[in-house]
Protein backbone atom coordinates (compact mmCIF):
# COMPACT_ATOMS: atom_id res chain seq x y z
CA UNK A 1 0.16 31.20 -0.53
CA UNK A 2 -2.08 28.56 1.32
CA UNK A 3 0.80 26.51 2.18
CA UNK A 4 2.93 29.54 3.69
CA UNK A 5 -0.29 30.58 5.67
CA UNK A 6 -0.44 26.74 6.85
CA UNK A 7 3.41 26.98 7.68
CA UNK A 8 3.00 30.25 10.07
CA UNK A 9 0.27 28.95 11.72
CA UNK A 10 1.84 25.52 12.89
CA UNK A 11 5.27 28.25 13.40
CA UNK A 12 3.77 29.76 15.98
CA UNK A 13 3.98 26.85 18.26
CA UNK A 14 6.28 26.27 20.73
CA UNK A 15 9.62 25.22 19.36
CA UNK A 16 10.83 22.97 21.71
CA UNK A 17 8.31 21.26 23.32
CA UNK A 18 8.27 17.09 23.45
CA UNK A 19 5.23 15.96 22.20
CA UNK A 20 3.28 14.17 24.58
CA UNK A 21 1.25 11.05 24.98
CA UNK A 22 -1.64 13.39 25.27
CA UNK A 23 -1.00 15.92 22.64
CA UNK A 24 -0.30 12.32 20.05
CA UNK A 25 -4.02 11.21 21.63
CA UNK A 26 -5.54 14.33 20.91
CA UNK A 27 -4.24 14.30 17.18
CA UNK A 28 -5.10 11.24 16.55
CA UNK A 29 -9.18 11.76 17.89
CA UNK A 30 -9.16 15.00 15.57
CA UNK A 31 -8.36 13.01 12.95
CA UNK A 32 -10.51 10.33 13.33
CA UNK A 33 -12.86 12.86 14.03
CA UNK A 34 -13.08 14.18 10.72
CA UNK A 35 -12.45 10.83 9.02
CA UNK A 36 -16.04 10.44 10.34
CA UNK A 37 -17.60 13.22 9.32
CA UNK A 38 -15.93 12.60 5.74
CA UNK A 39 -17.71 9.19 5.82
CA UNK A 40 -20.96 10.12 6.92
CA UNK A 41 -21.39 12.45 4.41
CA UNK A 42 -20.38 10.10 1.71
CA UNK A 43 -22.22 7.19 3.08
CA UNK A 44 -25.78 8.86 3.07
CA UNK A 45 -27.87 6.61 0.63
CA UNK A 46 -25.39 4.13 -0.15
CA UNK A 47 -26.37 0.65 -1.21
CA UNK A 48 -24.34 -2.40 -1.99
CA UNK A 49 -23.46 -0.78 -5.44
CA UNK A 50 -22.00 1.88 -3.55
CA UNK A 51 -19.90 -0.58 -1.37
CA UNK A 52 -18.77 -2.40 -4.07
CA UNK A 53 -17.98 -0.34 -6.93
CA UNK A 54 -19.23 3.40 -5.85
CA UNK A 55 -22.07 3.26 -8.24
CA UNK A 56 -19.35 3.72 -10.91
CA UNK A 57 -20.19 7.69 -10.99
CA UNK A 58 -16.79 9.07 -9.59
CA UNK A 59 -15.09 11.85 -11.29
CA UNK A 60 -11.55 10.59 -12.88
CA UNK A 61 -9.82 13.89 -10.62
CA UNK A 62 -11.71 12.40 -7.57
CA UNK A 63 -10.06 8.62 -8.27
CA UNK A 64 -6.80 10.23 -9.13
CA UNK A 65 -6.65 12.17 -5.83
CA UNK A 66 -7.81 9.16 -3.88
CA UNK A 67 -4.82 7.00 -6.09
CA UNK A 68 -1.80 8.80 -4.91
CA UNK A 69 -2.92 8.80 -1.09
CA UNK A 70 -3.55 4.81 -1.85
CA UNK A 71 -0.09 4.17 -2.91
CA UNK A 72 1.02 5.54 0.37
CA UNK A 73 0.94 3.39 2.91
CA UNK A 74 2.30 3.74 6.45
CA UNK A 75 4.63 2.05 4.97
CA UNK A 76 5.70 4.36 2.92
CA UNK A 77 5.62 7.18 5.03
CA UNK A 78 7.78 5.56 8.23
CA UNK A 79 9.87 2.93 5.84
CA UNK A 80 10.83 4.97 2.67
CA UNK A 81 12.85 7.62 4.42
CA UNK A 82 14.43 5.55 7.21
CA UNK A 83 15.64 2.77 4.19
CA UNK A 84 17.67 5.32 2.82
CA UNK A 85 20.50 4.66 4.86
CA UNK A 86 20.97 1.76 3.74
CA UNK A 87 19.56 1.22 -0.22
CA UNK A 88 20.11 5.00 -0.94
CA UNK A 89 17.63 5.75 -3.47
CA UNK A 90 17.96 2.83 -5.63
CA UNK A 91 13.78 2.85 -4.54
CA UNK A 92 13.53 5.17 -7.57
CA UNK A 93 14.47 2.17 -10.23
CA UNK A 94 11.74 0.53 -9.06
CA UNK A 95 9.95 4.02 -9.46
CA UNK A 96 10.51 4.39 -12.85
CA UNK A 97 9.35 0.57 -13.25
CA UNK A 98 6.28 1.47 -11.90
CA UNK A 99 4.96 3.98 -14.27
CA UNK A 100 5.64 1.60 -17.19
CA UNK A 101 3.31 -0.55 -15.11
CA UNK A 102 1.04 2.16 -14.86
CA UNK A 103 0.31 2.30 -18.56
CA UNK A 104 0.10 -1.41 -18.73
CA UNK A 105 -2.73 -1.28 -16.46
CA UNK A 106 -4.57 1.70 -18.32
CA UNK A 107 -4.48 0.64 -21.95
CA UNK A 108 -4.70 -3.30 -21.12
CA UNK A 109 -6.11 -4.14 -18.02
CA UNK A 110 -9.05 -1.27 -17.82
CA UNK A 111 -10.72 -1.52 -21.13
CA UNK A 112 -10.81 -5.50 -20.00
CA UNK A 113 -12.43 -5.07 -17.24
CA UNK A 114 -14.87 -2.62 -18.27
CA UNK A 115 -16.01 -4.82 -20.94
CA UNK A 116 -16.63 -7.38 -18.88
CA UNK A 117 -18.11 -5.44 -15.96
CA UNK A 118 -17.41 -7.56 -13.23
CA UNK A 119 -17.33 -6.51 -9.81
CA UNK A 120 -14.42 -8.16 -8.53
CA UNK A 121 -11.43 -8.62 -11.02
CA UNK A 122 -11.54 -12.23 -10.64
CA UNK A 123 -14.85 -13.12 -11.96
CA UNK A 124 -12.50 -12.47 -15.17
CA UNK A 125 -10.74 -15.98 -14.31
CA UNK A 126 -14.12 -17.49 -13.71
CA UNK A 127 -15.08 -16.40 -17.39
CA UNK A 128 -11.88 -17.60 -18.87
CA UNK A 129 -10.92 -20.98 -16.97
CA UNK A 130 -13.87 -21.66 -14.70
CA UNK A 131 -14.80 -21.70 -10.70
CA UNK A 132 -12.06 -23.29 -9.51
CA UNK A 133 -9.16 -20.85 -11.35
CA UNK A 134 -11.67 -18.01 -9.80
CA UNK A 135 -11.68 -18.82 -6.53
CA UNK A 136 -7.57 -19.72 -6.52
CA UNK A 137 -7.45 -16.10 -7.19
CA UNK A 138 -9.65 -14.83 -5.16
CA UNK A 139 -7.91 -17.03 -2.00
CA UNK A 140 -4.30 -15.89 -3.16
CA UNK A 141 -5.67 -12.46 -3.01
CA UNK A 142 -6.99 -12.71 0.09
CA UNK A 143 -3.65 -14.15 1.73
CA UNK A 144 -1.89 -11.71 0.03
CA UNK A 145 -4.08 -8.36 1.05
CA UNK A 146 -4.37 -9.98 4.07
CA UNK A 147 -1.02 -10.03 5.07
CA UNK A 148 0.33 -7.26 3.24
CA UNK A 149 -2.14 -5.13 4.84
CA UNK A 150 -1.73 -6.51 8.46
CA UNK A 151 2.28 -5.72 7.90
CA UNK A 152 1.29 -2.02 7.18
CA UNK A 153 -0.84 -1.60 9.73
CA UNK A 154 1.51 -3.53 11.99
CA UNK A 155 4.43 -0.64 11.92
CA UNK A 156 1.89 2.18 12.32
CA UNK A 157 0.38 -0.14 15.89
CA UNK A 158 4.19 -0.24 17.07
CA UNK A 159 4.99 3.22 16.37
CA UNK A 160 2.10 4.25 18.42
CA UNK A 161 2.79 1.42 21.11
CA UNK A 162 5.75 3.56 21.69
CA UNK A 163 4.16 6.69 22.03
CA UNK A 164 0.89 6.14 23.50
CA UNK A 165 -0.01 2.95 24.42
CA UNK A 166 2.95 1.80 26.48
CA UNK A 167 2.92 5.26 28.87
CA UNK A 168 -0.54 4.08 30.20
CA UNK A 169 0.39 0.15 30.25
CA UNK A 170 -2.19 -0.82 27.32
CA UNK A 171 -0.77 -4.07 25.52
CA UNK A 172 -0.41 -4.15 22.31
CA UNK A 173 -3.64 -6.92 21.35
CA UNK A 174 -5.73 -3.39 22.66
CA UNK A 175 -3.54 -1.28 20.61
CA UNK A 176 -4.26 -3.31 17.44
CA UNK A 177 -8.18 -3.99 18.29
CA UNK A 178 -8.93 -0.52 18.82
CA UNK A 179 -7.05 0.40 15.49
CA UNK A 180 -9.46 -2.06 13.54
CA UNK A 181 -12.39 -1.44 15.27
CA UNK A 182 -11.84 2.35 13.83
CA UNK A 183 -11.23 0.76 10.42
CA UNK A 184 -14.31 -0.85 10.53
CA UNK A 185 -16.73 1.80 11.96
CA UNK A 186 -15.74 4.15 9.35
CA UNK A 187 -16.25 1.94 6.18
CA UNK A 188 -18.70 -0.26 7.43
CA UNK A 189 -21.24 1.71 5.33
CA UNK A 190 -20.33 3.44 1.98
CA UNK A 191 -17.91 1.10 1.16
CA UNK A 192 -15.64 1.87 -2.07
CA UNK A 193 -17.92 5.35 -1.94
CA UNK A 194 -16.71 6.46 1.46
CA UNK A 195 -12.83 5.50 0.42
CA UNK A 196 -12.35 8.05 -2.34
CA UNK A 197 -13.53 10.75 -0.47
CA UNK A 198 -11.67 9.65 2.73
CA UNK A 199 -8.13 9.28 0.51
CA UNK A 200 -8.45 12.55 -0.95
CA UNK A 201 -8.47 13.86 2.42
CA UNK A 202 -5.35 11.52 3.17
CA UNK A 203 -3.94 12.77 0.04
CA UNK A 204 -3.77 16.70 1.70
CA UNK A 205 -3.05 15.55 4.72
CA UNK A 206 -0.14 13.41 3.87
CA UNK A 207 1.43 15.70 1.20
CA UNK A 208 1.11 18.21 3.33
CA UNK A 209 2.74 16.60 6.14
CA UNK A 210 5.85 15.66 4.17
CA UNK A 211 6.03 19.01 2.21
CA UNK A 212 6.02 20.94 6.34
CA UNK A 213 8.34 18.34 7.86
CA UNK A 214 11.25 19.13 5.32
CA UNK A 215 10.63 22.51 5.74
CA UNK A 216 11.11 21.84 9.68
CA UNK A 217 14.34 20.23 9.10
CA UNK A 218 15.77 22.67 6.91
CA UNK A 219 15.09 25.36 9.39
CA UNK A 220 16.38 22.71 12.51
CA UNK A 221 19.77 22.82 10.61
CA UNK A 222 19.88 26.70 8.93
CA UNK A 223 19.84 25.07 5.41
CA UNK A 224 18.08 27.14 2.63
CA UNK A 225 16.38 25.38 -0.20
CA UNK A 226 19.43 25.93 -2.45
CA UNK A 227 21.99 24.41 0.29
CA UNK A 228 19.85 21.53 0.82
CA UNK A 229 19.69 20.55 -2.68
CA UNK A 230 23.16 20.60 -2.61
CA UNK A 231 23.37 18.82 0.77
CA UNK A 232 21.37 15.94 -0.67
CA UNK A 233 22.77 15.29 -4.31
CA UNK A 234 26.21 15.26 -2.50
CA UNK A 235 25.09 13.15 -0.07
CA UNK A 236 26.53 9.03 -1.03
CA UNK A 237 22.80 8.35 0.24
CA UNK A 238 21.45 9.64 -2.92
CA UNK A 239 22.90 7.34 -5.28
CA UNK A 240 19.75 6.40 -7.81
CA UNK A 241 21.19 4.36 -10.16
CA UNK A 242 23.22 1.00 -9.67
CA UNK A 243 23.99 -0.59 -12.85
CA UNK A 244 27.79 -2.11 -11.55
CA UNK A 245 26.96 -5.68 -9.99
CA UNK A 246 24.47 -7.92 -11.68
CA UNK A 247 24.43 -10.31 -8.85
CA UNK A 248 24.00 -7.55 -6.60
CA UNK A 249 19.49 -6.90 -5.25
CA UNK A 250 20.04 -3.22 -6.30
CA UNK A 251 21.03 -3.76 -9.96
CA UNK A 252 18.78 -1.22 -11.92
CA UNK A 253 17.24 -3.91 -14.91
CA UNK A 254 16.65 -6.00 -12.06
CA UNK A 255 14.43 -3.60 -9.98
CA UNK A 256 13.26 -1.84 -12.98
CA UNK A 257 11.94 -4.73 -14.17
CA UNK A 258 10.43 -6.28 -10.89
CA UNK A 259 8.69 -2.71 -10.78
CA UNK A 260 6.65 -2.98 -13.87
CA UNK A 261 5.93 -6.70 -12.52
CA UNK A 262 5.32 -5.82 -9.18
CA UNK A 263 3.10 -2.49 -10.13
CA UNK A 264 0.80 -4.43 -12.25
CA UNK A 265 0.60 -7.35 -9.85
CA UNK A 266 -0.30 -5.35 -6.43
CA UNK A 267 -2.23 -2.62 -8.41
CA UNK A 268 -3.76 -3.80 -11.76
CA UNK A 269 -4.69 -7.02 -10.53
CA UNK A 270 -5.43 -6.24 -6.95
CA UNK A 271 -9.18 -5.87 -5.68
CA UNK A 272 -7.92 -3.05 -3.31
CA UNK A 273 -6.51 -0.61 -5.91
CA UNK A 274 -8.96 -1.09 -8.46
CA UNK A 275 -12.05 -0.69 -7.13
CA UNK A 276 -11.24 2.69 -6.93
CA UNK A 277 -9.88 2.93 -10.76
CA UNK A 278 -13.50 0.98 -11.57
CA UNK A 279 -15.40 3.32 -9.93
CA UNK A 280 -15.13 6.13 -12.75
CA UNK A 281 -18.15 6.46 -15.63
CA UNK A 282 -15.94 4.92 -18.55
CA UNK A 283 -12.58 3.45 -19.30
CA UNK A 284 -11.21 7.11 -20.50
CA UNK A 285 -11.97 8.71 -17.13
CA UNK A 286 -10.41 5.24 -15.51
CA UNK A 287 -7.03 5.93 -17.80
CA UNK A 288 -6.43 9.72 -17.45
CA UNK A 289 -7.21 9.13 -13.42
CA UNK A 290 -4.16 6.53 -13.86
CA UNK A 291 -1.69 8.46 -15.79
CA UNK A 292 -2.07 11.26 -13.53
CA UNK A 293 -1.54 8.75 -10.61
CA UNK A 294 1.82 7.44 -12.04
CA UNK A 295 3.22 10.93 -12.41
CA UNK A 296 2.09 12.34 -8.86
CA UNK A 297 3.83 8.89 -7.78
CA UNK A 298 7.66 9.80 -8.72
CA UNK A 299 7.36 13.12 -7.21
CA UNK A 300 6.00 12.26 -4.16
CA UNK A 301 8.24 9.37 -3.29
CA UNK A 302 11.01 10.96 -4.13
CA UNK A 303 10.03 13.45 -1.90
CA UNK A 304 9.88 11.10 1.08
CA UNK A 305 13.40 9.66 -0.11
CA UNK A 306 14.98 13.34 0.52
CA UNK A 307 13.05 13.41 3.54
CA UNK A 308 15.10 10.08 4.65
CA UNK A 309 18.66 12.00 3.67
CA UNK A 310 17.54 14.92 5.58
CA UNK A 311 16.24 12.82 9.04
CA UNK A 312 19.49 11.15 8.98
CA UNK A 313 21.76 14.45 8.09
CA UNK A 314 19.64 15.88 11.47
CA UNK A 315 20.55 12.72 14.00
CA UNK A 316 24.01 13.15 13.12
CA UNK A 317 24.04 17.21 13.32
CA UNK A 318 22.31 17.11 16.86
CA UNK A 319 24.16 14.07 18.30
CA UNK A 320 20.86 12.17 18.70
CA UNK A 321 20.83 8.45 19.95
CA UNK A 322 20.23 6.55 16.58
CA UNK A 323 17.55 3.74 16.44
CA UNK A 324 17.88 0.72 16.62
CA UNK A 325 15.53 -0.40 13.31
CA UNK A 326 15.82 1.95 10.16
CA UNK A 327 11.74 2.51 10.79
CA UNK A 328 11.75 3.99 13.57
CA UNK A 329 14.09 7.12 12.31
CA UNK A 330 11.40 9.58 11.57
CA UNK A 331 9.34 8.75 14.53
CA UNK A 332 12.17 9.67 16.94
CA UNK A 333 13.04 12.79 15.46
CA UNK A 334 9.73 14.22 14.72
CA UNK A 335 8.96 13.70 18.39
CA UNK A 336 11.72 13.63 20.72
CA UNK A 337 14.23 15.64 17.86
CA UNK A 338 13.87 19.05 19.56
CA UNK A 339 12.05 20.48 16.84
CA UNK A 340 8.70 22.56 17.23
CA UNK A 341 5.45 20.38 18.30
CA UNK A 342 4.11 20.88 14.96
CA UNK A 343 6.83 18.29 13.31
CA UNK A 344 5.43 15.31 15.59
CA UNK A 345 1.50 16.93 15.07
CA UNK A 346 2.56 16.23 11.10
CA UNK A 347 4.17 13.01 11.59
CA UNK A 348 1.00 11.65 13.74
CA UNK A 349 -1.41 13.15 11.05
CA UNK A 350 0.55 11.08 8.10
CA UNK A 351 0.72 8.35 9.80
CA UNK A 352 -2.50 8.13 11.09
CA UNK A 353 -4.21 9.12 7.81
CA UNK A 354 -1.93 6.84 5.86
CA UNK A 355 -2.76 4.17 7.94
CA UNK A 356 -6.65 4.52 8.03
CA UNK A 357 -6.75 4.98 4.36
CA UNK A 358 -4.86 1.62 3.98
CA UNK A 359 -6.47 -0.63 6.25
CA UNK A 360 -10.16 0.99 5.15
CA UNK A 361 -9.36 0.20 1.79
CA UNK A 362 -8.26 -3.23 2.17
CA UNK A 363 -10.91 -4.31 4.57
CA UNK A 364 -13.52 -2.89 2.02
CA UNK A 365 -12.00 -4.76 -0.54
CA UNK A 366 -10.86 -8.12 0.94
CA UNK A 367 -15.51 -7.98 1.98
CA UNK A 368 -15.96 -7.10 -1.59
CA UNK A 369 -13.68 -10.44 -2.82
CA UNK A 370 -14.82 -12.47 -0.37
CA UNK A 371 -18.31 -12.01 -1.14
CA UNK A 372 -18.24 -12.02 -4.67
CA UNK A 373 -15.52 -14.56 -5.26
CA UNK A 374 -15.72 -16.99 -2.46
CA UNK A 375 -19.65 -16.89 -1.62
CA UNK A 376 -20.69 -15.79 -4.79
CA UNK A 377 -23.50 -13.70 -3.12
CA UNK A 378 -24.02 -11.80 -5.65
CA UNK A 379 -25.25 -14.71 -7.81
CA UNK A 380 -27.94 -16.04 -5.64
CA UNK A 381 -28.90 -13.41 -2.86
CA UNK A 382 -31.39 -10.31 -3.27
CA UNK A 383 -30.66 -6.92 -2.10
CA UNK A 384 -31.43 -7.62 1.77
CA UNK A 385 -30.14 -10.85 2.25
CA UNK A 386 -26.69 -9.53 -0.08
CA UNK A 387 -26.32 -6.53 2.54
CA UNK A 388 -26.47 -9.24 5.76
CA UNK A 389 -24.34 -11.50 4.48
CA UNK A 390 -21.65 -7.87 3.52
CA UNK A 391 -21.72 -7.04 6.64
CA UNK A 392 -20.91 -10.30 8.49
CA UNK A 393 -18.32 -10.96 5.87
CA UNK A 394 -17.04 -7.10 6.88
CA UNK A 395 -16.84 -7.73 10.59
CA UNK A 396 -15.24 -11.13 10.17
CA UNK A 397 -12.31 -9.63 7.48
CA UNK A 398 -11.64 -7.22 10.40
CA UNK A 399 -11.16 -9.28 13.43
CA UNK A 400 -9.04 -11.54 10.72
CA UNK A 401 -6.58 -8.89 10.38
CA UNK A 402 -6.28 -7.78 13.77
CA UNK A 403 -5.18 -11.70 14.65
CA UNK A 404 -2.66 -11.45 11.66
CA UNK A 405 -1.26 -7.64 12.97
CA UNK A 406 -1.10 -9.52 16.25
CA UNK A 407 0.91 -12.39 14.99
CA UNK A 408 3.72 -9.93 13.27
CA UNK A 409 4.42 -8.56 16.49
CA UNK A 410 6.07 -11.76 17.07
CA UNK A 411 8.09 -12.66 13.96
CA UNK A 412 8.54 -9.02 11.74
CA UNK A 413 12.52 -8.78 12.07
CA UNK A 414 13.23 -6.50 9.18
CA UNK A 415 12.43 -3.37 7.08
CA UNK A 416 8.77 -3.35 6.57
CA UNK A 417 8.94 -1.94 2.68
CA UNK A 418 11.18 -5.25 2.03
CA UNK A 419 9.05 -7.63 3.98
CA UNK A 420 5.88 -6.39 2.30
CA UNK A 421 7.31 -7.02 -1.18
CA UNK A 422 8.48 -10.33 0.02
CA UNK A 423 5.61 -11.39 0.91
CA UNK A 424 3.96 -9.87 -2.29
CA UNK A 425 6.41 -11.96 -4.27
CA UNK A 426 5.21 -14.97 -3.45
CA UNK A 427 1.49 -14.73 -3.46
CA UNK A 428 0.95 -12.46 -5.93
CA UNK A 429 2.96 -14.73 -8.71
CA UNK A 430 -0.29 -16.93 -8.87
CA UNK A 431 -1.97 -14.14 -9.57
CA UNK A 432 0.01 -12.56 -12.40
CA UNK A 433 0.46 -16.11 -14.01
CA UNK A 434 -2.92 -16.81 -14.52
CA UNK A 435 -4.12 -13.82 -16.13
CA UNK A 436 -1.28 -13.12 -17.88
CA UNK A 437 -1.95 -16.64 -19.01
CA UNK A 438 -5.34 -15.75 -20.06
CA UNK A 439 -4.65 -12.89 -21.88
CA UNK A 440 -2.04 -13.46 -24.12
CA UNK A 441 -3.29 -16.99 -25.34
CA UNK A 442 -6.37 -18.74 -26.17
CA UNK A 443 -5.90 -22.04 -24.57
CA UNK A 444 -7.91 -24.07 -21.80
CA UNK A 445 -6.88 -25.51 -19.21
CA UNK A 446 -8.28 -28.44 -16.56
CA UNK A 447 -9.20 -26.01 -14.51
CA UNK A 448 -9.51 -28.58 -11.10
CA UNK A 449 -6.15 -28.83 -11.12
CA UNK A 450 -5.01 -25.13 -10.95
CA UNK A 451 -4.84 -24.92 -7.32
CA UNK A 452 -2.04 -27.31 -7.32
CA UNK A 453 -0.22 -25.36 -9.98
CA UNK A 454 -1.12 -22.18 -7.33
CA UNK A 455 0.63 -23.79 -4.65
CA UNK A 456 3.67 -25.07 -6.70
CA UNK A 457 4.68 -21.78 -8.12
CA UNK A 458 5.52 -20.30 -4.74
CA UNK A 459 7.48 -23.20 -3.32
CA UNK A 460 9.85 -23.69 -6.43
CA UNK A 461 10.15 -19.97 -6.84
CA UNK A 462 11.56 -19.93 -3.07
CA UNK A 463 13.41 -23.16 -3.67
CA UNK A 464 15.28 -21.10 -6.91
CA UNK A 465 15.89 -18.26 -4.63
CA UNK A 466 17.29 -20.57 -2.25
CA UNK A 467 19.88 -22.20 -5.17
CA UNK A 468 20.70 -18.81 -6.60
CA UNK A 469 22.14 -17.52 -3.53
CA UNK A 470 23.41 -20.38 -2.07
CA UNK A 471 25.49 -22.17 -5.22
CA UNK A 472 25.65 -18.76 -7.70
CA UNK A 473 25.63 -16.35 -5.27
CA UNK A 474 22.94 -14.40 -7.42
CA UNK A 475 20.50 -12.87 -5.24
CA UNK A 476 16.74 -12.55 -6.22
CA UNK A 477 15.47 -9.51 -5.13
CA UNK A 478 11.96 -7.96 -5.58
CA UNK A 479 11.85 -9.88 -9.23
CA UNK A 480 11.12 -13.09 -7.69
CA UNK A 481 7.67 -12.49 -8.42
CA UNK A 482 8.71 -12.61 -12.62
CA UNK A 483 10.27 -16.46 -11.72
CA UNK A 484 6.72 -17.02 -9.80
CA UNK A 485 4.47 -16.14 -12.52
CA UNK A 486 6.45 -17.59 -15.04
CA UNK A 487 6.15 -20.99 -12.97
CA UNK A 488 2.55 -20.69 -12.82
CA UNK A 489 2.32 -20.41 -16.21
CA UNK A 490 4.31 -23.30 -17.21
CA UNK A 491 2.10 -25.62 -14.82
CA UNK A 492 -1.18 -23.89 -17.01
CA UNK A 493 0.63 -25.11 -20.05
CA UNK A 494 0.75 -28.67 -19.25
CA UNK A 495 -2.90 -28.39 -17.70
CA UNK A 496 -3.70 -26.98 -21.29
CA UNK A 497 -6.71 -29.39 -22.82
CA UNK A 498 -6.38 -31.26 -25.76
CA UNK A 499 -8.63 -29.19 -29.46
């Protein structure tokens, strides 16, 4: 009922009006709008516990809600649906991966953490190896959020370039400034606190915005829900399952299994994610919050994968002027498709919230490692001086990332769901070595050496790539990050110290 009243209210504007510059502005400010009212509430009273691990008082159904809005980058909402064109759905394999991964994290990571009640996940390698293995992690995590953020909120700055920005002759450095500077006013307070009631409001948003955009197409082409089901499973764009070519990136065991990898890797072991996971009362609450997660995953994303069939399905019906990257499908048709100015009000609000929830999260996250890991604050300042030296640390992470959004304006050539798990795949293998390293045995290791081990994972992981394809013609796909933790923990073995 809620969602049909939402439906007739955004029906009853104009059908075919463009959406302009100033109508995309005008979004966008409401938005932010109540992004900051969202935050001020939740910020009242809030403390560096709050920041860092929101007091560790927040209901599991509150975590899970902020969860499935923080798997959903802008990323996902512009680079899902416009890949299907040309990887069909094979997304799901990695999908199903990822809910293995889910459980992984629950019953092994979680009750680990929680024992040792550490702020930021890698005070776990500090406990197990010693300083120097703690703050490897902690600097491969930073590159790694770093830049995977920066890519996400990289597409979301172009797309609105296009709209906004370039109509009034703002470059893009403003474009990407003003974007962080909104990042940072809004979490620059509560912290981890702020972010889970900001995400749940991402979380409606965003669902609803893909749920009322499908709806729009359907309508745009006189397809009923039946018909469309049909249009899609017959479509050769919804091919799940590719199990014919073992050489081939798509084959299922090999994206299955790179999604379990890859899910516990840029989840279970990322600062980002888990702070919000670590912020229930007790390691129950933390695991029903994630199981929940995993399941509202698949249906979502699948969602945005019919929404790619049906964007497509609509260029082709209406004769309009394809684009020229696979990104920038839904962004043309929501606004200049001829469909009612509600479509592009939706597509601005997902985006938009998407991309805010993303970039918050991350910044409050990368302060949160940086402080704890690299300055080790926590250790040696009191309350006052630890809330200074947070907030320089916050401004700083900030202008970081708008310098690295800036520099993949220049050099970000291809789909920005592959180029974010490349990059993933090689600085998140460290990662994944070392405390799978830890975990599963009981040795020591020289621990002064590890960052050479860090940096020697990547580079022979890229050189095997390079071989593979080159001399077998096998290519490594999204499980390069498997061959890069394995690597990692080879070098730990021969560090291992003598009994």
């Amino acid at each position: 009922m809620l969602l049909r009243s939402i439906f007739r209210i955004f029906a009853s504007f104009s059908p075919n009006i463009v959406m302009s510059p100033v109508a995309v502005i005008i979004t966008v400010l409401g938005y932010i709008l109540l992004l900051f009212v969202f935050a001020r509430i939740s910020s009242r009273k809030a403390g560096n516990a709050a920041f860092f691990t929101g007091n560790r008082r927040t209901p599991w159904y509150m975590a899970a809600s902020a969860m499935i809005a923080a798997a959903m980058s802008g990323v996902t909402f512009i680079s899902v649906p416009g890949s299907v064109a040309a990887d069909a759905f094979s997304y799901m394999q990695m999908v199903m991966g990822f809910t293995v991964g889910q459980f992984i994290i629950a019953f092994v990571l979680v009750p680990t953490f929680y024992r040792l009640r550490v702020v930021s996940l890698y005070e776990y390698l500090d406990t197990r190896f010693g300083i120097t293995s703690h703050r490897t992690g902690a600097w491969f995590f930073f590159i790694s959020k770093m830049s995977g953020t920066a890519l996400k909120v990289y597409i979301v700055c172009a797309v609105m370039q296009g709209l906004v920005f370039n109509h009034y002759g703002i470059p893009f450095w403003a474009n990407a400034a003003l974007t962080m500077t909104f990042v940072w006013l809004y979490t620059q307070r509560g912290g981890v606190k702020t972010l889970i009631w900001t995400d749940t409001l991402k979380t409606v948003c965003l669902v609803a915005s893909l749920v009322l955009t499908i709806v729009y197409l359907m309508r745009g082409m006189g397809w009923s829900l039946a018909n469309t089901a049909q249009q899609v499973a017959a479509s050769p764009m919804s091919r799940i399952f590719f199990f014919d070519d073992p050489a081939s990136g798509y084959y299922f065991w090999k994206m299955f299994s790179a999604g379990i990898v890859l899910l516990v890797a840029m989840t279970g072991l990322d600062q980002d994610m888990m702070q919000r996971n670590l912020s229930c009362a007790t390691p129950r609450d933390s695991q029903k919050n994630i199981i929940l997660t995993a399941f509202c995953q698949i249906f979502v994303i699948l969602l945005f994968l019919v929404l790619g069939v049906l964007l497509y399905r609509y260029v082709e019906s209406t004769g309009l002027p394809m684009p020229a990257k696979s990104d920038q499908v839904f962004a043309q048709v929501a606004v200049n498709g001829g469909l009612p100015l509600a479509v592009g009000v939706l597509f601005v609000i997902g985006l938009i919230s998407s991309t805010y929830s993303s970039a918050g999260s991350a910044l409050t996250a990368l302060t949160t490692s940086f402080t704890v890991d690299i300055l080790t604050a926590t250790k040696h300042d009191n309350d006052q001086a630890l809330t200074r030296t947070r907030r320089i640390v916050h401004i700083a992470m900030a202008a970081c990332m708008a310098v690295v959004i800036l520099g993949f304006e220049y050099c970000a050539d291809d789909s920005v769901i592959n180029l974010v798990y490349k990059v993933a795949g090689y600085t998140y293998g460290p990662i994944l070595g070392m405390f799978v390293f830890g975990m599963s045995t009981r040795r020591r290791i020289k621990d002064r050496w590890m960052p050479l081990v860090a940096i020697a994972a990547p580079l022979l992981s890229g050189l095997l790539q390079y071989v593979a394809r080159t001399h077998w013609h096998y290519q490594i796909g999204f499980e390069l990050l498997i061959y890069n933790a394995a690597f990692t923990m080879l070098g730990m073995l021969l560090l291992t110290k003598k009994r």
